[in-house]
C-alpha atoms as a PDB file:
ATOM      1  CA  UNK A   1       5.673  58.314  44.730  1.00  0.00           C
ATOM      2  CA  UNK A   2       7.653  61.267  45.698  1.00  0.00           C
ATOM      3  CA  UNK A   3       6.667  64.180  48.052  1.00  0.00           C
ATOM      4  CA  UNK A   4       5.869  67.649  46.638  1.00  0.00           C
ATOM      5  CA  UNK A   5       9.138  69.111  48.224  1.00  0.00           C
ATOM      6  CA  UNK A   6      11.426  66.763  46.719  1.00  0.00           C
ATOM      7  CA  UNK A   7      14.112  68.489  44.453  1.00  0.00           C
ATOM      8  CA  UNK A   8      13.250  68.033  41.119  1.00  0.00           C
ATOM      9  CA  UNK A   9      16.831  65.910  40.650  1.00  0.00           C
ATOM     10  CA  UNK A  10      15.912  62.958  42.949  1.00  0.00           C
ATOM     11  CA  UNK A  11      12.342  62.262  40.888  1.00  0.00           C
ATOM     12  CA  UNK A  12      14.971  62.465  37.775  1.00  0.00           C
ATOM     13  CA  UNK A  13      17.450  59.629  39.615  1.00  0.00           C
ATOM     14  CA  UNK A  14      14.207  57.864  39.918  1.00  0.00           C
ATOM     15  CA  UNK A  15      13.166  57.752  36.161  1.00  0.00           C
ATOM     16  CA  UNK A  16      16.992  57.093  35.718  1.00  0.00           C
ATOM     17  CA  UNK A  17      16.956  54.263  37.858  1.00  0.00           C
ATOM     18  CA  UNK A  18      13.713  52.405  37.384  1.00  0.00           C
ATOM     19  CA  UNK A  19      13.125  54.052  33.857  1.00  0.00           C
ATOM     20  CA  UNK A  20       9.294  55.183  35.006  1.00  0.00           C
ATOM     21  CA  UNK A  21       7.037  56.475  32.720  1.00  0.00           C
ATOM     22  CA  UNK A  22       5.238  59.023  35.675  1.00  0.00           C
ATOM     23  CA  UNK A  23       5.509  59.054  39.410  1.00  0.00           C
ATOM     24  CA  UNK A  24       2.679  60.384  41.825  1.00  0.00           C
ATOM     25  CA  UNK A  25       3.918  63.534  43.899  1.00  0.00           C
ATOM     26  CA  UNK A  26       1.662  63.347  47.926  1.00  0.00           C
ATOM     27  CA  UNK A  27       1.632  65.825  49.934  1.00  0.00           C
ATOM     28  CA  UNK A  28       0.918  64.639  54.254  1.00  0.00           C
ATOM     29  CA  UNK A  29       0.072  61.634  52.705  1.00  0.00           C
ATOM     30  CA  UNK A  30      -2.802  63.198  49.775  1.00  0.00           C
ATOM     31  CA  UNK A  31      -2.087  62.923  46.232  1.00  0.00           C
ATOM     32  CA  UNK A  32      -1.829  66.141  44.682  1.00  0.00           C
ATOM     33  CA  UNK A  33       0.010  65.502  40.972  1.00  0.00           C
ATOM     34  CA  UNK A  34       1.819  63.676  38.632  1.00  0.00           C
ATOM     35  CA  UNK A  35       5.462  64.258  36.832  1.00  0.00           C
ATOM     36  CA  UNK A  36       5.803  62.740  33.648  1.00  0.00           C
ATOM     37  CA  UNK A  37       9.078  61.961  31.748  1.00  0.00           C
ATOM     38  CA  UNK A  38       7.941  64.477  29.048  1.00  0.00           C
ATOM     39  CA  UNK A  39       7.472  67.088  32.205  1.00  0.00           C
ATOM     40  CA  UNK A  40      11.062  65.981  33.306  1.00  0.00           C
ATOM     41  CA  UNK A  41      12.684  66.575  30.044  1.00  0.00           C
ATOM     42  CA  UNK A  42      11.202  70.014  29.770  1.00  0.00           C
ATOM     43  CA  UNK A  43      12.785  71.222  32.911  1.00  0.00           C
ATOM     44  CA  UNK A  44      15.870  69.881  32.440  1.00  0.00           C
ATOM     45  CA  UNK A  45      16.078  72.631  29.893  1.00  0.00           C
ATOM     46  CA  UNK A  46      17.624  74.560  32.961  1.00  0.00           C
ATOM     47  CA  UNK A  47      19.927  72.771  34.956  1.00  0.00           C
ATOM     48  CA  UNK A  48      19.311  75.492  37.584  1.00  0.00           C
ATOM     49  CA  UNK A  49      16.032  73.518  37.829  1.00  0.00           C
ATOM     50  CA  UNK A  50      17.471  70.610  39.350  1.00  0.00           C
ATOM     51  CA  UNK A  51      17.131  71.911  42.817  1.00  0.00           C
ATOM     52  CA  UNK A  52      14.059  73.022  42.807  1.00  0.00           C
ATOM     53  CA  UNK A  53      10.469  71.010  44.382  1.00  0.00           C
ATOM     54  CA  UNK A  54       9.365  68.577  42.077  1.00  0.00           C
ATOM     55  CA  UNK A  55       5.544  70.885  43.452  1.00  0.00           C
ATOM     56  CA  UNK A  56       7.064  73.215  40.900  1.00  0.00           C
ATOM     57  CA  UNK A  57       6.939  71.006  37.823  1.00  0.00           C
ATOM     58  CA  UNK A  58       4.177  68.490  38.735  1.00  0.00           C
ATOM     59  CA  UNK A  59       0.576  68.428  36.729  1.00  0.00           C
ATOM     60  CA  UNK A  60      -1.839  69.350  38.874  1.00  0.00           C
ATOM     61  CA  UNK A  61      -4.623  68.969  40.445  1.00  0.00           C
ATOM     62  CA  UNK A  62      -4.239  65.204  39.907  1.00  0.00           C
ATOM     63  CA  UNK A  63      -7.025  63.177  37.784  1.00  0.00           C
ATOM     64  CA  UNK A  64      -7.723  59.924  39.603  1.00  0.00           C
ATOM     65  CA  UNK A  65     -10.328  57.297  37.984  1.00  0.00           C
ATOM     66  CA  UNK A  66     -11.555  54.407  40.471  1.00  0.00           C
ATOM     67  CA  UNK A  67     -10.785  51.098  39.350  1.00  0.00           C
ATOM     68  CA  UNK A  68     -14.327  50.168  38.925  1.00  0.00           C
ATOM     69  CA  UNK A  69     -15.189  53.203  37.268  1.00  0.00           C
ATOM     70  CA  UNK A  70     -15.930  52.816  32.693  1.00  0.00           C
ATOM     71  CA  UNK A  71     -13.814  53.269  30.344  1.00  0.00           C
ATOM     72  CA  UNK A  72     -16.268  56.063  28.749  1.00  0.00           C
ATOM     73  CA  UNK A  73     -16.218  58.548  32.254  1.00  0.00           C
ATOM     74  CA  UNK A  74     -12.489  58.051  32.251  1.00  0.00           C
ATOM     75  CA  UNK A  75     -12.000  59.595  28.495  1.00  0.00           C
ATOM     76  CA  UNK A  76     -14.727  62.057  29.008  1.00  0.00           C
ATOM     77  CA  UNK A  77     -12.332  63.810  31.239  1.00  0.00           C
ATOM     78  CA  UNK A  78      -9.457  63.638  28.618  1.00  0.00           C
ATOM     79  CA  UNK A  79      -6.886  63.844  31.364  1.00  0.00           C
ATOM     80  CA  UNK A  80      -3.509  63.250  29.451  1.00  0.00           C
ATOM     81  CA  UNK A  81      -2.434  61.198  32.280  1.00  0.00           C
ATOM     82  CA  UNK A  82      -5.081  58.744  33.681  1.00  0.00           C
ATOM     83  CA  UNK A  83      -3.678  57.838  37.288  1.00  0.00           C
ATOM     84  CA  UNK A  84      -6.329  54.582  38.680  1.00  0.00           C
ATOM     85  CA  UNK A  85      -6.389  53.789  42.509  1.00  0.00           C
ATOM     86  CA  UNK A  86      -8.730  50.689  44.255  1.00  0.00           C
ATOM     87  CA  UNK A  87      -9.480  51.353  47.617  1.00  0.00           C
ATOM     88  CA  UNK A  88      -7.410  54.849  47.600  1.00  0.00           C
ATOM     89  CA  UNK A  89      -4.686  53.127  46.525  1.00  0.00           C
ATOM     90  CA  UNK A  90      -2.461  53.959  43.374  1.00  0.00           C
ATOM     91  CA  UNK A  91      -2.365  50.970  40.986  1.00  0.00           C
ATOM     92  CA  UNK A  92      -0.849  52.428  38.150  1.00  0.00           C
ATOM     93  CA  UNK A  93      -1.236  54.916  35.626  1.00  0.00           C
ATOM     94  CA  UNK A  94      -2.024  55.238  32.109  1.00  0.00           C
ATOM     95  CA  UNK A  95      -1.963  57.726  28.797  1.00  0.00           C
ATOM     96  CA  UNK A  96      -4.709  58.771  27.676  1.00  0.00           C
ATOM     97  CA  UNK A  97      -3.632  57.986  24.122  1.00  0.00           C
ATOM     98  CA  UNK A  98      -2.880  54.304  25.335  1.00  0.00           C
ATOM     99  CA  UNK A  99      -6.430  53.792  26.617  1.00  0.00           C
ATOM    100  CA  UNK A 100      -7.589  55.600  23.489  1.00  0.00           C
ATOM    101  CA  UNK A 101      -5.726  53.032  21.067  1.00  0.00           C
ATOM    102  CA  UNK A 102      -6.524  50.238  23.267  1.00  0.00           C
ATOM    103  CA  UNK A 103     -10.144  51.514  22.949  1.00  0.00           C
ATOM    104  CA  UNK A 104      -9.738  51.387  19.090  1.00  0.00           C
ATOM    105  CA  UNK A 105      -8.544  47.776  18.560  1.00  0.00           C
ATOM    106  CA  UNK A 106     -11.705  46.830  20.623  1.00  0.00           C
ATOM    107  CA  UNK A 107     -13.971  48.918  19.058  1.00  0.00           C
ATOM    108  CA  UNK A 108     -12.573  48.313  15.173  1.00  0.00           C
ATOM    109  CA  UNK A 109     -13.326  44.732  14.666  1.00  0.00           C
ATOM    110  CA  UNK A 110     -16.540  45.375  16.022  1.00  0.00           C
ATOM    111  CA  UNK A 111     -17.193  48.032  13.417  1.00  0.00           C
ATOM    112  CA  UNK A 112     -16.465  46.433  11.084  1.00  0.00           C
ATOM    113  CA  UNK A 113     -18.251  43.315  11.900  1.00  0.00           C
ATOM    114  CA  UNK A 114     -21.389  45.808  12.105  1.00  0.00           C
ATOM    115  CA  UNK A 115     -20.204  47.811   8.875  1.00  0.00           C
ATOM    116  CA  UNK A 116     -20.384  44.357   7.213  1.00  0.00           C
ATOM    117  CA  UNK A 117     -23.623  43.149   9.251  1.00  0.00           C
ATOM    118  CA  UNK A 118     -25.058  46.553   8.109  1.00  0.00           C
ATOM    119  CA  UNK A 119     -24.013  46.134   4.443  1.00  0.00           C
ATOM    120  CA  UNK A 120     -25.570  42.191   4.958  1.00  0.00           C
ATOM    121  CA  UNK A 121     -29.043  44.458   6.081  1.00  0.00           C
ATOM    122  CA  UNK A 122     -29.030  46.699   3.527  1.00  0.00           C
ATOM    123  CA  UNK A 123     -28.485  44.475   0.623  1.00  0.00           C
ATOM    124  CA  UNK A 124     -31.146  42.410   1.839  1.00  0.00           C
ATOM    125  CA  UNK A 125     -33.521  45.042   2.283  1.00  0.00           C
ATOM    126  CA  UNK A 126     -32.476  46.390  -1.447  1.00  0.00           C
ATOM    127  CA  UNK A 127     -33.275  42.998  -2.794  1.00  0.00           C
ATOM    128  CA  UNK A 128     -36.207  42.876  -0.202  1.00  0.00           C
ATOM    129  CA  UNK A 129     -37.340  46.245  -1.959  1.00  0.00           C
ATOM    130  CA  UNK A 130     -37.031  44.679  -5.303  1.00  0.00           C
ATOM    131  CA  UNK A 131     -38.519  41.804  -4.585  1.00  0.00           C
ATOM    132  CA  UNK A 132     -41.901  43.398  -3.272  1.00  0.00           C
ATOM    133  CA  UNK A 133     -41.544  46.040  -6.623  1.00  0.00           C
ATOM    134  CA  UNK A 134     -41.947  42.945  -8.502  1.00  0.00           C
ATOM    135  CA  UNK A 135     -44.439  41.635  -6.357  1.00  0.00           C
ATOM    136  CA  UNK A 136     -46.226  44.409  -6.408  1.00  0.00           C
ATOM    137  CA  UNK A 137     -46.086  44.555 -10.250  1.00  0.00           C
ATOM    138  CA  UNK A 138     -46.318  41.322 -11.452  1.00  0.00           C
ATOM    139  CA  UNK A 139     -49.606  39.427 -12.469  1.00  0.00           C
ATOM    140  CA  UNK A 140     -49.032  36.376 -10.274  1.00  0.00           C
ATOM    141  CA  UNK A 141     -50.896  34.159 -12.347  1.00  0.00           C
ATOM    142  CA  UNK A 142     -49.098  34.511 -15.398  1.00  0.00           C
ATOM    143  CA  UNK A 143     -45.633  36.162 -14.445  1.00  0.00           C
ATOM    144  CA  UNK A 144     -45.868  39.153 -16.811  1.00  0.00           C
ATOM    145  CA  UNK A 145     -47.017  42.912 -15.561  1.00  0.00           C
ATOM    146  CA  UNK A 146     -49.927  43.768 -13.891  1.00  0.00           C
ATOM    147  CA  UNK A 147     -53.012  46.797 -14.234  1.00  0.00           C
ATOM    148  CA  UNK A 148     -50.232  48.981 -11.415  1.00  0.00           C
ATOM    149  CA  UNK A 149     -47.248  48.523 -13.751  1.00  0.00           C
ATOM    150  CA  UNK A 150     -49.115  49.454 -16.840  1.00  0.00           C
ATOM    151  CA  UNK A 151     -50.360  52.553 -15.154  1.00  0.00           C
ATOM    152  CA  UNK A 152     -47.230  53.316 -14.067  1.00  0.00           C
ATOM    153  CA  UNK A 153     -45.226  53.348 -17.512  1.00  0.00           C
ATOM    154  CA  UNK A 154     -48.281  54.991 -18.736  1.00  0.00           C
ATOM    155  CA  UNK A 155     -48.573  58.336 -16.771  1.00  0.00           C
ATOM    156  CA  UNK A 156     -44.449  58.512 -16.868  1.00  0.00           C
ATOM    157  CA  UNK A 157     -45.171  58.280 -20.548  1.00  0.00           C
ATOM    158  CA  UNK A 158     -47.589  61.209 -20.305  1.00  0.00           C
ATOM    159  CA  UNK A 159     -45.316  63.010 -18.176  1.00  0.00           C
ATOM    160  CA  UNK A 160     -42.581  63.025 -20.719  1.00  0.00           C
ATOM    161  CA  UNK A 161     -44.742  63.388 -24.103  1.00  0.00           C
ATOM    162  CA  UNK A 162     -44.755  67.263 -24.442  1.00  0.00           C
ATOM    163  CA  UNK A 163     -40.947  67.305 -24.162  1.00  0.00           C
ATOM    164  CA  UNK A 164     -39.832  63.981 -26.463  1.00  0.00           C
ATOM    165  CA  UNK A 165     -43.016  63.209 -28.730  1.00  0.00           C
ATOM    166  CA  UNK A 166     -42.648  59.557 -28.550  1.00  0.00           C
ATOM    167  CA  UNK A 167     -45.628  57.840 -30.449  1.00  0.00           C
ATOM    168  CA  UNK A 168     -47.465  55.639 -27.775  1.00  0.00           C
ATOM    169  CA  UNK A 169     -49.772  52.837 -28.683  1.00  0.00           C
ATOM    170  CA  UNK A 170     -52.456  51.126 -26.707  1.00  0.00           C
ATOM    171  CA  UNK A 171     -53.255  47.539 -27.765  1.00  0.00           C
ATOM    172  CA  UNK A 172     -55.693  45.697 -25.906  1.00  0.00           C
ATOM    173  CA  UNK A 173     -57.013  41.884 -26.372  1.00  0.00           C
ATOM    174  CA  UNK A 174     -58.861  38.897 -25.063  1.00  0.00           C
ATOM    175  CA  UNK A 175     -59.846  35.754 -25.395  1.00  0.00           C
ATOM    176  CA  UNK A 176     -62.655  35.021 -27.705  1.00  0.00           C
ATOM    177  CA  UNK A 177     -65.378  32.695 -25.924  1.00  0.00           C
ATOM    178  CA  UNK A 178     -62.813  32.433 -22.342  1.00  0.00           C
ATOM    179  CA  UNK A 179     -66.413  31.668 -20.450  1.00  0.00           C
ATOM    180  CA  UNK A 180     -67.194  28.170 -22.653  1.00  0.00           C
ATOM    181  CA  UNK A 181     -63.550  27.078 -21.917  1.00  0.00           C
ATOM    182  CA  UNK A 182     -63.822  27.685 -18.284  1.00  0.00           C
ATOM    183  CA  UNK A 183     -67.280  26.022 -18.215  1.00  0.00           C
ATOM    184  CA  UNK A 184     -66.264  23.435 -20.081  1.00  0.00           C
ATOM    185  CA  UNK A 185     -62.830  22.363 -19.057  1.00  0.00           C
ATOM    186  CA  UNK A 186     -62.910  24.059 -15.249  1.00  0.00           C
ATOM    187  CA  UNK A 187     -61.178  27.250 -13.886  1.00  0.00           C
ATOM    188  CA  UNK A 188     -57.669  25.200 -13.804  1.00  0.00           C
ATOM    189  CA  UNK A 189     -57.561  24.800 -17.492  1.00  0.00           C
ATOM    190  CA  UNK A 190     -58.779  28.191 -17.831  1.00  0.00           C
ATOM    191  CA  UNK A 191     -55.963  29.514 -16.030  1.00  0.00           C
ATOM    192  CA  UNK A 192     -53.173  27.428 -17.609  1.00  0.00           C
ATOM    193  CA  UNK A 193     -54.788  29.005 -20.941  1.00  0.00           C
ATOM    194  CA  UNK A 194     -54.142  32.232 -20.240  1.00  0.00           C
ATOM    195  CA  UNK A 195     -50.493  31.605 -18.876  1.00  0.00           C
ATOM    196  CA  UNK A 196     -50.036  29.798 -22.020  1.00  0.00           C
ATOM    197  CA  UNK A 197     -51.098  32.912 -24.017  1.00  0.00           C
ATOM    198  CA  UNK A 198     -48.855  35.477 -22.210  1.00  0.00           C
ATOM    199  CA  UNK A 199     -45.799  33.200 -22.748  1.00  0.00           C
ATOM    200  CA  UNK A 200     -47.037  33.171 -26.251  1.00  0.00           C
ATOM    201  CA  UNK A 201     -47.291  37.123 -26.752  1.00  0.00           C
ATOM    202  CA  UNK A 202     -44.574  37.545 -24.776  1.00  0.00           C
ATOM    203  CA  UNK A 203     -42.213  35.780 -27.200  1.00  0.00           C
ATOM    204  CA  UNK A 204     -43.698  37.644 -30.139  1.00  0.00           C
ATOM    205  CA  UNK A 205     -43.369  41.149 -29.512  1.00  0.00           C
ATOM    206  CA  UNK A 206     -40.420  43.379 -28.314  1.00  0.00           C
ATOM    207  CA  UNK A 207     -38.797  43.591 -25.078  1.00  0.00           C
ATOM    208  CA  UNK A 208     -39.633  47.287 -24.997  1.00  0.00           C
ATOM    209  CA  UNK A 209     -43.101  46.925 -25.718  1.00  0.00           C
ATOM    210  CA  UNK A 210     -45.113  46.707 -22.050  1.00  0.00           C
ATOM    211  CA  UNK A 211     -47.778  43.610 -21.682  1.00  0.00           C
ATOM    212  CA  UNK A 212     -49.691  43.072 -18.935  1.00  0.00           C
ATOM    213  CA  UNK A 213     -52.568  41.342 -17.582  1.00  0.00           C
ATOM    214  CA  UNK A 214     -55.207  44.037 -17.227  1.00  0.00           C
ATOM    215  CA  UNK A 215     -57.627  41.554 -15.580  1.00  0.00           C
ATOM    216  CA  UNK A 216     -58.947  38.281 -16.050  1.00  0.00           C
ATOM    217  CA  UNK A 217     -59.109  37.256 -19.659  1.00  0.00           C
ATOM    218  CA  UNK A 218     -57.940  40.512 -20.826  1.00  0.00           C
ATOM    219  CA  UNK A 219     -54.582  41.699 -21.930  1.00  0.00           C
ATOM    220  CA  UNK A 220     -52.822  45.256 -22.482  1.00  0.00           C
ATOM    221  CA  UNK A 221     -49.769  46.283 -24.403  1.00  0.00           C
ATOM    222  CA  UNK A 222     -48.204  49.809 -24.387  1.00  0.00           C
ATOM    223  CA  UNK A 223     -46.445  50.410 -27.562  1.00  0.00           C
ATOM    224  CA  UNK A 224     -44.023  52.368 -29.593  1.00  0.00           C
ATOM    225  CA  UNK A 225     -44.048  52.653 -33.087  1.00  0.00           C
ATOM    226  CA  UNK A 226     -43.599  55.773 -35.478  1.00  0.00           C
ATOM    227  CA  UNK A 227     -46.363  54.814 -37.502  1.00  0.00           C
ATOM    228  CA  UNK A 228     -50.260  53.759 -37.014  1.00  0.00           C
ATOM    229  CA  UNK A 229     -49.101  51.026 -40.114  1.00  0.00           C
ATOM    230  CA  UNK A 230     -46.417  49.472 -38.120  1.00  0.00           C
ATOM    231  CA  UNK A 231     -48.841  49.130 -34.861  1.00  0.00           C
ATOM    232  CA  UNK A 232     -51.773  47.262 -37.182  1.00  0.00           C
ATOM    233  CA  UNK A 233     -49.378  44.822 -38.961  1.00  0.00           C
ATOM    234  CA  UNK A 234     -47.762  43.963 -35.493  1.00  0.00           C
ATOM    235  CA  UNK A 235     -51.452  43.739 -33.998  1.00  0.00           C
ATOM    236  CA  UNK A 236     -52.672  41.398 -36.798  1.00  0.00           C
ATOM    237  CA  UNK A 237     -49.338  39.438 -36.916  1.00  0.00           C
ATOM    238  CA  UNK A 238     -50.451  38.516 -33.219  1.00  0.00           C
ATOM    239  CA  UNK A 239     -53.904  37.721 -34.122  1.00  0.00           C
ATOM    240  CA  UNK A 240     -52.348  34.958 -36.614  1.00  0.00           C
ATOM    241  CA  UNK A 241     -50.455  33.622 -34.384  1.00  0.00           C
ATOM    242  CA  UNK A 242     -53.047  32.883 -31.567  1.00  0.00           C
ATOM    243  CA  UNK A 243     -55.345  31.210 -34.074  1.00  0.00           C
ATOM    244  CA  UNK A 244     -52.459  29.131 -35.761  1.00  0.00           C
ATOM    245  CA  UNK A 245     -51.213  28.047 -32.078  1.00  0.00           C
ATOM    246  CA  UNK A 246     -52.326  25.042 -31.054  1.00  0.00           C
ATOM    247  CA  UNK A 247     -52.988  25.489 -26.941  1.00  0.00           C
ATOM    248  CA  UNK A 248     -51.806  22.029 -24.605  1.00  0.00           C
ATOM    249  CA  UNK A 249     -55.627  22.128 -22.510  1.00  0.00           C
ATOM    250  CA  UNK A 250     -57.915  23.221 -25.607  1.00  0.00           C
ATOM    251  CA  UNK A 251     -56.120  22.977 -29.024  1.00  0.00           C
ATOM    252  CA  UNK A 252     -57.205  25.684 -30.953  1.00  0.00           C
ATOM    253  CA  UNK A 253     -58.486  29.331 -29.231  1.00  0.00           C
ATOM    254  CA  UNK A 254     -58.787  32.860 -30.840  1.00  0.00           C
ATOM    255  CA  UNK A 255     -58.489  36.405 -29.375  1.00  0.00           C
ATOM    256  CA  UNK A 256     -60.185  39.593 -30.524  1.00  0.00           C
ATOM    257  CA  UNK A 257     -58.380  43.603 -30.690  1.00  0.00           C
ATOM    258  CA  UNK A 258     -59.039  46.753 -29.774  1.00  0.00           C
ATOM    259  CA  UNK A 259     -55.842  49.583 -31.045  1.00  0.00           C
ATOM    260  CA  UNK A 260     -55.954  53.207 -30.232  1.00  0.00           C
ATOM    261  CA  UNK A 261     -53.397  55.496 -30.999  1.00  0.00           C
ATOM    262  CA  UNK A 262     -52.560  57.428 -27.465  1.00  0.00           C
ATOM    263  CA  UNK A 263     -53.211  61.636 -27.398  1.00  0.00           C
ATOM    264  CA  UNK A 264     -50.849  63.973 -25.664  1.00  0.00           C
ATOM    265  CA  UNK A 265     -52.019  64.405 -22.371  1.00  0.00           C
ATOM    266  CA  UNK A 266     -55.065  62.051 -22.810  1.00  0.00           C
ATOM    267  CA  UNK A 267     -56.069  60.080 -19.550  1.00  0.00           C
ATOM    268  CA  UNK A 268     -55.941  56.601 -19.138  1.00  0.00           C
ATOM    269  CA  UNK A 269     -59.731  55.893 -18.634  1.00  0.00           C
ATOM    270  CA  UNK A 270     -60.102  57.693 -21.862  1.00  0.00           C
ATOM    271  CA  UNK A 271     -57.493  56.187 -24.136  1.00  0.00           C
ATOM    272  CA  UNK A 272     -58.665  52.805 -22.478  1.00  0.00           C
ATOM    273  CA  UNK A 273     -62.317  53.694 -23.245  1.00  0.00           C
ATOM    274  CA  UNK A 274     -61.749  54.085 -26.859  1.00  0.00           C
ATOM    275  CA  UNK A 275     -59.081  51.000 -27.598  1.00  0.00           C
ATOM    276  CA  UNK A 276     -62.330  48.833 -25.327  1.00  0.00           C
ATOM    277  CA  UNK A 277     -64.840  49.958 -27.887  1.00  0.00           C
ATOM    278  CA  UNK A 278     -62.469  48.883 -31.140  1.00  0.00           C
ATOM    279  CA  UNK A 279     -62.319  45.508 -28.999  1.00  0.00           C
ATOM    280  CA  UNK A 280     -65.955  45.267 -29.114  1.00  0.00           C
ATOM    281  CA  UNK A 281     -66.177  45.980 -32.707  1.00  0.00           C
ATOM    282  CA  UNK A 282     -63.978  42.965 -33.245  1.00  0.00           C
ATOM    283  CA  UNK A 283     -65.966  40.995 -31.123  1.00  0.00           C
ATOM    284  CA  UNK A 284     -69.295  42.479 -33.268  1.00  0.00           C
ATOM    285  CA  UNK A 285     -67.381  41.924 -36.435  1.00  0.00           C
ATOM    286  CA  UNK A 286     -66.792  37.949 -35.902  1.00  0.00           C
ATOM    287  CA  UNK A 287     -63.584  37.703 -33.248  1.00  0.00           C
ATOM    288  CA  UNK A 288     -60.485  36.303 -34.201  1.00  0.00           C
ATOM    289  CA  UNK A 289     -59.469  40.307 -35.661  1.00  0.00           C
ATOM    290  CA  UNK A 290     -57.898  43.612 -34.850  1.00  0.00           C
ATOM    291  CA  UNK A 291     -60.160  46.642 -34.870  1.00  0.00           C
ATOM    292  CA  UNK A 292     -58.827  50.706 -34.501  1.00  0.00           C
ATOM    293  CA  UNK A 293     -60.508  53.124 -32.118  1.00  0.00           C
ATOM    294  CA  UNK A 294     -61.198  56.235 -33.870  1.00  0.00           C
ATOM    295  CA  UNK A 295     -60.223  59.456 -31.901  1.00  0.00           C
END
């Protein structure tokens, strides 16, 4: 520490001497600034300088931090020099770059151990979002779509069918006497029936047509074909191969169809009204066949 009238060349034999970074300039005995090498060099531009009180040069009014004080209310003052004192003495002194770069190999590994706990979060929440979407749409009995998913695909379908024209089918189906196999071989059976069926369909049509479980024994398939031809020979081809399946709990079983070519702009409850009374026309007509609504 130096006092404020000093000549500005015996701070400099100082730094020369004990190569210091900053020295504190008192004045009776109060601290009133700082001289840093940087402030020396700069005034050693004029040699005339030399002579001078180091008062003349010095930062001032000095920034002092307590010892005990955070690191946060010391860099909210963004002193360039931080000077710390315990007990109103000087301990030492410090750039505020320094504590800044100290501050930043503290703070980086814990970024990025929160960047990465953060990425951990979010990819579990993604695959926690995906996993409830599939909840949500999934007939948990069977593992193919449920009544939601159908619905879904359907009105996006609608939404669509005034720009593209895409021909939409609606296929519906049961099983042909379900109440006499749950009455006679118990709800169990009944339900490894109708998983049995799904996995049956499912491996017999196309992996963009849409099948779902519309509710208990019955059974819904959006699809797309150019042609009301196409739809029926697809339709009957499942029929056939129902009846020639023979089923692990009951042998053989049969299921009855109701098609319906879907309308632009037609509502669910109606398209599903009309493809429900072709099913019941198959049902009237002897099960075990495919039956088309009429529009």
């Amino acid at each position: 520490m130096f006092d404020s009238g000093s000549s500005l060349c015996k701070v400099f034999d100082s730094f020369s001497i004990h190569a210091h970074d900053a020295v504190i300039i008192t004045e009776d005995t109060r601290f009133v600034g700082i001289v840093t090498l940087k402030d020396m060099m700069l005034s050693m531009k004029d040699l005339d300088n030399m002579m001078r009180p180091v008062r003349e040069f010095m930062t001032s009014p000095l920034v002092m931090f307590d010892a005990t004080q955070s690191i946060a209310d010391v860099l909210e003052g963004s002193p360039s020099k931080i000077v710390v004192k315990d007990n109103n003495k000087v301990i030492g002194i410090i750039d505020h770059s320094d504590l800044l770069s100290f501050c930043y190999s503290k703070i980086t590994p814990l970024i990025k151990h929160e960047y990465n706990l953060l990425h951990s979060v979010l990819r579990l929440a993604d695959e926690g979002n995906k996993a409830l979407l599939k909840l949500a749409t999934t007939d948990s009995l069977t593992g193919i779509g449920n009544r939601r998913l159908f619905e879904e695909v359907f009105h996006s379908h609608q939404a669509v069918v005034g720009k593209y024209h895409p021909t939409l089918h609606l296929l519906i189906f049961d099983v042909d006497d379900f109440k006499v196999i749950n009455d006679t071989y118990g709800h169990t059976i009944g339900d490894s029936v109708l998983t049995e069926l799904a996995a049956l369909v499912s491996n017999s049509i196309r992996k963009s047509d849409v099948f779902v479980r519309w509710g208990g024994e019955e059974f819904a398939i959006l699809l797309r074909y150019s042609d009301m031809n196409s739809v029926i020979t697809m339709a009957e081809h499942l029929c056939s191969i129902i009846d020639s399946h023979r089923f692990e709990s009951v042998g053989h079983m049969t299921c009855s169809f109701g098609l319906s070519e879907i309308q632009s702009a037609e509502k669910l409850s109606t398209v599903m009204d009309r493809a429900d009374k072709a099913l019941y026309r198959a049902k009237s007509d002897g099960k075990n066949c495919v039956r088309i609504a009429s529009v």
